[in-house]
C-alpha atoms as a PDB file:
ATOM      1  CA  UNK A   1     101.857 109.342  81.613  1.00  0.00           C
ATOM      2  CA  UNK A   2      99.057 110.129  83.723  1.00  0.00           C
ATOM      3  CA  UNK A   3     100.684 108.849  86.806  1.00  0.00           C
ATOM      4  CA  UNK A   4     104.224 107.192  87.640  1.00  0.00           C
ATOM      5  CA  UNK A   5     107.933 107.162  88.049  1.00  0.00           C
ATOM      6  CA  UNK A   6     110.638 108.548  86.094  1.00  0.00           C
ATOM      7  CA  UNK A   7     114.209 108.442  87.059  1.00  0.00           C
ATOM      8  CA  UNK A   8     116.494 111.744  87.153  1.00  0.00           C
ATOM      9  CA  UNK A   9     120.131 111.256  87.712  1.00  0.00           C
ATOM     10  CA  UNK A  10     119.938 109.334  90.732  1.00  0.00           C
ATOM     11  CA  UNK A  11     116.475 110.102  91.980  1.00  0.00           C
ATOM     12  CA  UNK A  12     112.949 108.662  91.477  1.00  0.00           C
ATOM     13  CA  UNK A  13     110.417 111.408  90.311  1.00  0.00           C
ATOM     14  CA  UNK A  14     106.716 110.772  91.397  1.00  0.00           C
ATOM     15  CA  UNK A  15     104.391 112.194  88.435  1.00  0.00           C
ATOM     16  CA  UNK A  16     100.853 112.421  88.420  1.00  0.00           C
ATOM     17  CA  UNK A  17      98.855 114.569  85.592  1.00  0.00           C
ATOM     18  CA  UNK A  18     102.411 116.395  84.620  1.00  0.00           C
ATOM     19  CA  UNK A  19     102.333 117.843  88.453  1.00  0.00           C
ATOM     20  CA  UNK A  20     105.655 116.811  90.260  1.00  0.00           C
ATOM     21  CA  UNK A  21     104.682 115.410  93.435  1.00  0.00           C
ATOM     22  CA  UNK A  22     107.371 113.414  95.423  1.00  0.00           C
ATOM     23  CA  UNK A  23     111.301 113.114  94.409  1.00  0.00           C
ATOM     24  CA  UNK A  24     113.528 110.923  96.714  1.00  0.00           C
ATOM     25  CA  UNK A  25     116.736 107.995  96.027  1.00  0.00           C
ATOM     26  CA  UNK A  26     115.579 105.495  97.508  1.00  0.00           C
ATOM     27  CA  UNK A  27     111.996 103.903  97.560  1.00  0.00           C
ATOM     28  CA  UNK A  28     110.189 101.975  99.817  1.00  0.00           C
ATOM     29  CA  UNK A  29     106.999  99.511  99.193  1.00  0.00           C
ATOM     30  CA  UNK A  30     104.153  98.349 101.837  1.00  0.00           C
ATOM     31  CA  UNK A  31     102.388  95.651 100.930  1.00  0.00           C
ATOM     32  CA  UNK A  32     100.522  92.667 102.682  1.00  0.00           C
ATOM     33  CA  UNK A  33     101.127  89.166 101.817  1.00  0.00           C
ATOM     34  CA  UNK A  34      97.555  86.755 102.859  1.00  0.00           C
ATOM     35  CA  UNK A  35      98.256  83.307 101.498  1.00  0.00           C
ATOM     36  CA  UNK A  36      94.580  82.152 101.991  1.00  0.00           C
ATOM     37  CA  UNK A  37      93.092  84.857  99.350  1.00  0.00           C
ATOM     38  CA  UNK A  38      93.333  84.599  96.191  1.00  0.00           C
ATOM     39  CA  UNK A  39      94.794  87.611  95.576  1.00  0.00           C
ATOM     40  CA  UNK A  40      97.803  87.402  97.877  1.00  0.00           C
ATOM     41  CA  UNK A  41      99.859  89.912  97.433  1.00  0.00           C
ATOM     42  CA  UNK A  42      98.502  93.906  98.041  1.00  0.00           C
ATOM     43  CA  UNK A  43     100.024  97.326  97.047  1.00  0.00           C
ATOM     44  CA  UNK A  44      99.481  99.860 100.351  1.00  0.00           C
ATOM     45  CA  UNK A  45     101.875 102.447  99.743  1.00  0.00           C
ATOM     46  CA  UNK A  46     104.901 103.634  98.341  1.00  0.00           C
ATOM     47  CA  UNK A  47     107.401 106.437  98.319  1.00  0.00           C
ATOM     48  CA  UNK A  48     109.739 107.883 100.550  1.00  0.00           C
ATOM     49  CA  UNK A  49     110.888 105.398 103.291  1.00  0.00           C
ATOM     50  CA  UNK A  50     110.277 107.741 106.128  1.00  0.00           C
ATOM     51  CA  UNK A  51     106.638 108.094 105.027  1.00  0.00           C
ATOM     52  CA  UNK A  52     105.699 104.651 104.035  1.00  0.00           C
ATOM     53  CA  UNK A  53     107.094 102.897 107.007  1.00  0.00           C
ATOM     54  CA  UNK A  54     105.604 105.547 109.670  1.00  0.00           C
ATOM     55  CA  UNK A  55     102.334 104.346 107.781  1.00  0.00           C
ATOM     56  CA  UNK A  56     103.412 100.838 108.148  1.00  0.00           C
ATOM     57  CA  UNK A  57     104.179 100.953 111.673  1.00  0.00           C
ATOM     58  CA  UNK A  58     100.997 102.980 112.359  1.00  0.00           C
ATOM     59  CA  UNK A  59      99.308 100.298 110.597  1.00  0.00           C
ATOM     60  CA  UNK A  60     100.637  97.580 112.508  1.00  0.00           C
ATOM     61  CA  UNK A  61     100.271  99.066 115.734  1.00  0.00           C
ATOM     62  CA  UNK A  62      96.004  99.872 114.924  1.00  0.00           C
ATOM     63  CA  UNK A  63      95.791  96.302 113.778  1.00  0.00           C
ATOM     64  CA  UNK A  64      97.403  94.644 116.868  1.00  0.00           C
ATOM     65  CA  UNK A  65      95.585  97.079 119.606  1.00  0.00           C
ATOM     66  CA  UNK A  66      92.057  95.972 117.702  1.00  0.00           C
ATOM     67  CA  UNK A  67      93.040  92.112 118.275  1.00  0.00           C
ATOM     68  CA  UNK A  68      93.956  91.685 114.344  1.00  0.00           C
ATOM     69  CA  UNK A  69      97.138  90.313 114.991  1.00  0.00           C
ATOM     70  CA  UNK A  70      96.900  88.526 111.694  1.00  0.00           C
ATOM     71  CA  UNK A  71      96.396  91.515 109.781  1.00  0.00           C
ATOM     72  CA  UNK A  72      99.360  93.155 111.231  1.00  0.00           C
ATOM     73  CA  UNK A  73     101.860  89.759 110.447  1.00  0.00           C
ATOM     74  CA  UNK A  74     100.645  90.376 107.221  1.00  0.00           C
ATOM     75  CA  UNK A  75     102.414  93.512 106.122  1.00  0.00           C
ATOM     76  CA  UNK A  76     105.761  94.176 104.763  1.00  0.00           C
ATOM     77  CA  UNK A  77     108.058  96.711 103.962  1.00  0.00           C
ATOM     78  CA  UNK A  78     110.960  96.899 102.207  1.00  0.00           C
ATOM     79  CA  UNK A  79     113.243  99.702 100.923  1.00  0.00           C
ATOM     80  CA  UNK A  80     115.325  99.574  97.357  1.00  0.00           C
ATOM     81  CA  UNK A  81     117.695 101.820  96.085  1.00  0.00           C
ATOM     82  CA  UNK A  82     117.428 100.215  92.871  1.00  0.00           C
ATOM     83  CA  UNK A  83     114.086  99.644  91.828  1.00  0.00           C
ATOM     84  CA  UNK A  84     114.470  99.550  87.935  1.00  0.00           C
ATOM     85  CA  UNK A  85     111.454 102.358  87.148  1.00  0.00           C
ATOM     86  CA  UNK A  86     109.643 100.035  84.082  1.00  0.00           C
ATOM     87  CA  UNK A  87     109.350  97.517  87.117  1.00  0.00           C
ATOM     88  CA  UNK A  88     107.374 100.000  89.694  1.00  0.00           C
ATOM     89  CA  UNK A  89     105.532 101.309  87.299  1.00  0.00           C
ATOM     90  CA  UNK A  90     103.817  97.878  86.338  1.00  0.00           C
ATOM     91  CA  UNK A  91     103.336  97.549  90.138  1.00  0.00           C
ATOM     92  CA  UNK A  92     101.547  99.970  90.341  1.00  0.00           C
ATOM     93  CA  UNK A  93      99.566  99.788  87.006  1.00  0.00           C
ATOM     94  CA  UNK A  94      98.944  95.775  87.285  1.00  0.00           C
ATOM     95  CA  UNK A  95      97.371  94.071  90.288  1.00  0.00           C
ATOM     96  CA  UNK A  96      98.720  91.091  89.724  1.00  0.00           C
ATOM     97  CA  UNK A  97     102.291  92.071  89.043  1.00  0.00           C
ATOM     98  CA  UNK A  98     103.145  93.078  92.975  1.00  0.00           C
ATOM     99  CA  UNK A  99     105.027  89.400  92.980  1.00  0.00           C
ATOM    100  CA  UNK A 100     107.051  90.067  90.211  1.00  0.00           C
ATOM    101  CA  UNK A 101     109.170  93.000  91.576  1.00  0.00           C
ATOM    102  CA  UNK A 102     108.915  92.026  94.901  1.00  0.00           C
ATOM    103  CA  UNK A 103     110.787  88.941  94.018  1.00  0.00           C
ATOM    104  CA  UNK A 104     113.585  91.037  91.879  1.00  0.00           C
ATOM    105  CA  UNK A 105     113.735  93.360  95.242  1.00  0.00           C
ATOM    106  CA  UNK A 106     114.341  90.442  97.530  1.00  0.00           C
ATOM    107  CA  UNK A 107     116.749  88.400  95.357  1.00  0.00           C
ATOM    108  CA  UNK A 108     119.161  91.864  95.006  1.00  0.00           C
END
């Protein structure tokens, strides 16, 4: 695996090239949701939930003081405990599969 998640015990293990690079329990997503493109759902960031919603908020915040208050309605965050690790992998792997386990986080 050149890059992804494995799961340890009761931790998520961030993996890219064999290098270890970020191990937390819970994980968070940022994504935007724009129901006039036709992609409409997009991958931002994810990780630890301190870091990926200080990059959400900072996000908002930028959009809304340039007058892109659509931008900033536009992003989401959520945080799972339970992500199943086969199902953030493909997030991250497949453009398209964002609504899949997005839907599977929500309906928990």
């Amino acid at each position: 695996m050149d890059f992804g998640y494995i799961k340890e015990g009761n931790e998520y293990v961030l993996y890219s090239k064999g290098n270890e690079i970020l191990r937390t329990e819970r994980l968070a997503i940022a994504f935007s949701v724009n129901k006039d493109n036709r992609i409409k759902y997009t991958l931002h960031k994810h990780g630890m939930p301190k870091f990926v919603k200080t990059w959400c908020t900072v996000f908002i915040n930028k959009m809304k003081e340039n007058g892109h208050h659509d931008l900033a309605s536009e992003m989401k965050y959520v945080v799972s405990p339970n992500i199943p690790v086969e199902e953030i992998n493909k997030m991250i792997d497949l453009t398209g599969y964002l609504p899949e386990c997005i839907k599977g986080i929500i309906d928990e």
